[in-house]
Protein backbone atom coordinates (compact mmCIF):
# COMPACT_ATOMS: atom_id res chain seq x y z
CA UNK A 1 21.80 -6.64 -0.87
CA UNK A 2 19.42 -3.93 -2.69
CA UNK A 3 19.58 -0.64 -1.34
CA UNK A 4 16.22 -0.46 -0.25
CA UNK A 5 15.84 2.99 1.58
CA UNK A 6 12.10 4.11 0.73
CA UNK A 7 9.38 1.43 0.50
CA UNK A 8 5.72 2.58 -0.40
CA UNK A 9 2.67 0.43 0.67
CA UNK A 10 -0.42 2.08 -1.00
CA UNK A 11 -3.25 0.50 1.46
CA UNK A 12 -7.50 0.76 0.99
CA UNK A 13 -7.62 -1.37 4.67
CA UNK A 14 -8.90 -4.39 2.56
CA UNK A 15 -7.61 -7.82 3.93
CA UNK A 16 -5.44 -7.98 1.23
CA UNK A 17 -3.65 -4.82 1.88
CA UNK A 18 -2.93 -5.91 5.70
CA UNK A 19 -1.28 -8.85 4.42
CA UNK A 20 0.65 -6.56 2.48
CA UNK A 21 1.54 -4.26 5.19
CA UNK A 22 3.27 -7.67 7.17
CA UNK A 23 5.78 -8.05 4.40
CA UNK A 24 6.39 -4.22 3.87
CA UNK A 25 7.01 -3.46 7.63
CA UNK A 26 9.13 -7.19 7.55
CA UNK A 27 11.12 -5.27 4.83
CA UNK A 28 11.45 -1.95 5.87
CA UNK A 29 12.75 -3.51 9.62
CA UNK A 30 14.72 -5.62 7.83
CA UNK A 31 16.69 -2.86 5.46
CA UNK A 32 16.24 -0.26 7.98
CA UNK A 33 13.84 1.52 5.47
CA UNK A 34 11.41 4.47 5.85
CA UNK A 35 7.58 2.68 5.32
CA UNK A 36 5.51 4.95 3.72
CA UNK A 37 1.59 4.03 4.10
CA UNK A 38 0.04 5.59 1.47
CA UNK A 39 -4.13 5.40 0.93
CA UNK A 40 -5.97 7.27 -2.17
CA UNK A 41 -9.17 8.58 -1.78
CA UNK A 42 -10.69 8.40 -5.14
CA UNK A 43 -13.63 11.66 -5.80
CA UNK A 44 -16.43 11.71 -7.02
CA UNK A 45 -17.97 8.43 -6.62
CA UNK A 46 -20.35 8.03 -9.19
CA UNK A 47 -23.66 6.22 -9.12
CA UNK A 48 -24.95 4.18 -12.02
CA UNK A 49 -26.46 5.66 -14.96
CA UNK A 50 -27.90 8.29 -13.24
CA UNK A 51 -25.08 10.20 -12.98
CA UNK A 52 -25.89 10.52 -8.88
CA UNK A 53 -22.04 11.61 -7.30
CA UNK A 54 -21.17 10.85 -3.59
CA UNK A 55 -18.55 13.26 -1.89
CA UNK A 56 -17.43 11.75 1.27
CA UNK A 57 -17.79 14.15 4.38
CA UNK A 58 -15.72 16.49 4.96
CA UNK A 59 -13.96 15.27 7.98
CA UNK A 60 -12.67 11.76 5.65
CA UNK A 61 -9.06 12.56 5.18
CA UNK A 62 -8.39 12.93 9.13
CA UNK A 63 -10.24 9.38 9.88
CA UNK A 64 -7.91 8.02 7.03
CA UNK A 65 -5.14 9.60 8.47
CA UNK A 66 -6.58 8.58 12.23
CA UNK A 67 -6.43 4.67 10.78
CA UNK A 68 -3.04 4.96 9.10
CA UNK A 69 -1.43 6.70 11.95
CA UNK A 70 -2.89 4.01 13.95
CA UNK A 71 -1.38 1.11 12.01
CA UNK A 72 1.89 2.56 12.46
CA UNK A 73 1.91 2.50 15.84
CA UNK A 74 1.92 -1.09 15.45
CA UNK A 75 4.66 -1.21 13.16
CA UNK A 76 7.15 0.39 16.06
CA UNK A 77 10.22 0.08 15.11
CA UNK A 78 10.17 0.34 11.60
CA UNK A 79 10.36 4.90 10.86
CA UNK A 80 6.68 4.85 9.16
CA UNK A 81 4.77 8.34 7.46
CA UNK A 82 1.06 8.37 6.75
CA UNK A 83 -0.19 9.62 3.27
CA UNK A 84 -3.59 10.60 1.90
CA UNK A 85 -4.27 11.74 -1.08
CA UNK A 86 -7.44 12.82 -3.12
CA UNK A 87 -7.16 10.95 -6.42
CA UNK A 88 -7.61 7.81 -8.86
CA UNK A 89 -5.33 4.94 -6.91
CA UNK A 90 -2.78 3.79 -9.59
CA UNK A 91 -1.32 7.01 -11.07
CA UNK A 92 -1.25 8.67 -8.10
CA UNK A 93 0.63 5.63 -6.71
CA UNK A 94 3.02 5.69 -8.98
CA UNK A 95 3.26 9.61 -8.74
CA UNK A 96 3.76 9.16 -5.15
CA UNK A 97 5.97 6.57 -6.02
CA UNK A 98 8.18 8.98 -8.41
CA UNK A 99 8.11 12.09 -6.14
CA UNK A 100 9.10 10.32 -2.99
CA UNK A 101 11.77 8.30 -4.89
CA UNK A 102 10.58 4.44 -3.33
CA UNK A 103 12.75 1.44 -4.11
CA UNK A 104 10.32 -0.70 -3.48
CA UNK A 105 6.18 -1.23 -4.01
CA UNK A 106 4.81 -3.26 -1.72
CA UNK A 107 1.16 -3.81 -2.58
CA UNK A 108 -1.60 -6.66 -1.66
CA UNK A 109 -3.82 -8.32 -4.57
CA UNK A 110 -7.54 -8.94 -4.21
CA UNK A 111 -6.70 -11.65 -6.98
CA UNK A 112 -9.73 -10.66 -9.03
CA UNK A 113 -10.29 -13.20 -12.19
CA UNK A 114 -12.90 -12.85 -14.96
CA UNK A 115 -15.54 -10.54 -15.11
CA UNK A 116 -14.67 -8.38 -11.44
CA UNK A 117 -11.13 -7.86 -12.93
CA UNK A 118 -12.58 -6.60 -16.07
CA UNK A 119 -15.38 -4.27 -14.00
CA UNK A 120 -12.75 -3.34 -11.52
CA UNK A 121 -9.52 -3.36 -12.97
CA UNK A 122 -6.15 -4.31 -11.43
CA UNK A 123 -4.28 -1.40 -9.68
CA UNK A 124 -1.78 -3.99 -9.19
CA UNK A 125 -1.23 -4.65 -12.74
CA UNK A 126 -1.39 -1.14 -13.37
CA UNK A 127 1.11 -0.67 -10.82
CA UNK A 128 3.49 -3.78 -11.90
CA UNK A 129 3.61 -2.47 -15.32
CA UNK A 130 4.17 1.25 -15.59
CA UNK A 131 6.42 2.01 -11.37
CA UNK A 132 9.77 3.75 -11.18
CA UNK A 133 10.70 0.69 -9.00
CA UNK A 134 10.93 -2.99 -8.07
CA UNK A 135 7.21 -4.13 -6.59
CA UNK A 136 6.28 -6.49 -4.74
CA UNK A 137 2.67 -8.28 -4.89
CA UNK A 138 1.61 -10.00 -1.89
CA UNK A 139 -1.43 -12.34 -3.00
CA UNK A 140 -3.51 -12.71 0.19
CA UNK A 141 -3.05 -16.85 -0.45
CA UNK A 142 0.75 -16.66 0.71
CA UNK A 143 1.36 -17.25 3.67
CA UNK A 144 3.48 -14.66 5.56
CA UNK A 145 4.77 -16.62 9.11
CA UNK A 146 4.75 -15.25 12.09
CA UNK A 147 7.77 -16.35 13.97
CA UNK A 148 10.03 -15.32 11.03
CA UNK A 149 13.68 -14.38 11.94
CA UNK A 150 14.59 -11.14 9.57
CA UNK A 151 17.99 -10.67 8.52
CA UNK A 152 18.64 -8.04 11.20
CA UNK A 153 18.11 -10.13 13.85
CA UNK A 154 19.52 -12.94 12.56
CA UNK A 155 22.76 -10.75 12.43
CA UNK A 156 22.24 -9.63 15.98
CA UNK A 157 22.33 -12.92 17.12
């Protein structure tokens, strides 16, 4: 069995990243691992050609926080920490990643093809290619059920 101890699930509350969240809180009950929910807030937002930036308000990292801290209550048992950061989401994710010393990357894929991968990137990728660790992409497609016995409590019985 992997020693997984630390498992990081960077999260931007898209569909994809709740899906996500199932299998990293399966995990983390399942290995007895710390969750850690991690979001990126990503400054300035720029605005077409015009150069026009958006700053969020000021009160933005305690609603994060407020949501995150909220998901974890739902994760009860599993020993879950909220974490926002102001940043640019993959190398901050894999800093995060680094400094906190995860075994495991647990992230959700918007499965972007063609022309909105190339516009948007992949943090995924990103994230696949360059982390400390083992990680974990949950495509949105699969099919996580919900009366699945973990390991723990297939022990326990």
């Amino acid at each position: 069995m992997l020693p997984f101890k630390t498992i990081l699930h960077p999260t931007d509350f898209s569909d994809a990243s709740a899906h996500a969240l199932k299998m990293a809180s399966m995990l983390a009950k399942d290995y007895n691992a710390h969750l850690l929910l991690l979001h990126t807030i990503e400054l300035p937002v720029y605005f077409g050609e015009l150069g026009v930036s958006f700053y969020p308000p000021d009160n933005t990292t305690e609603a994060i926080r407020d949501r995150l801290d909220a998901l974890i209550e739902t994760l009860a048992p599993v020993k879950a920490e909220a974490i926002v950061i102001d940043g640019i989401a993959a190398p901050d994710i894999l800093r995060v990643a680094s400094e906190r010393h995860a075994d495991l990357i647990v992230l959700g894929s918007h499965g972007r093809t063609g022309i909105g991968r190339v516009l948007m990137g992949s943090v995924a990728e990103e994230i696949a290619r360059k982390a400390p660790c083992p990680v974990l992409i949950v495509r949105q497609k699969h099919e996580i059920p919900e009366d699945v016995t973990t390991e723990a409590e297939a022990v326990a019985h």
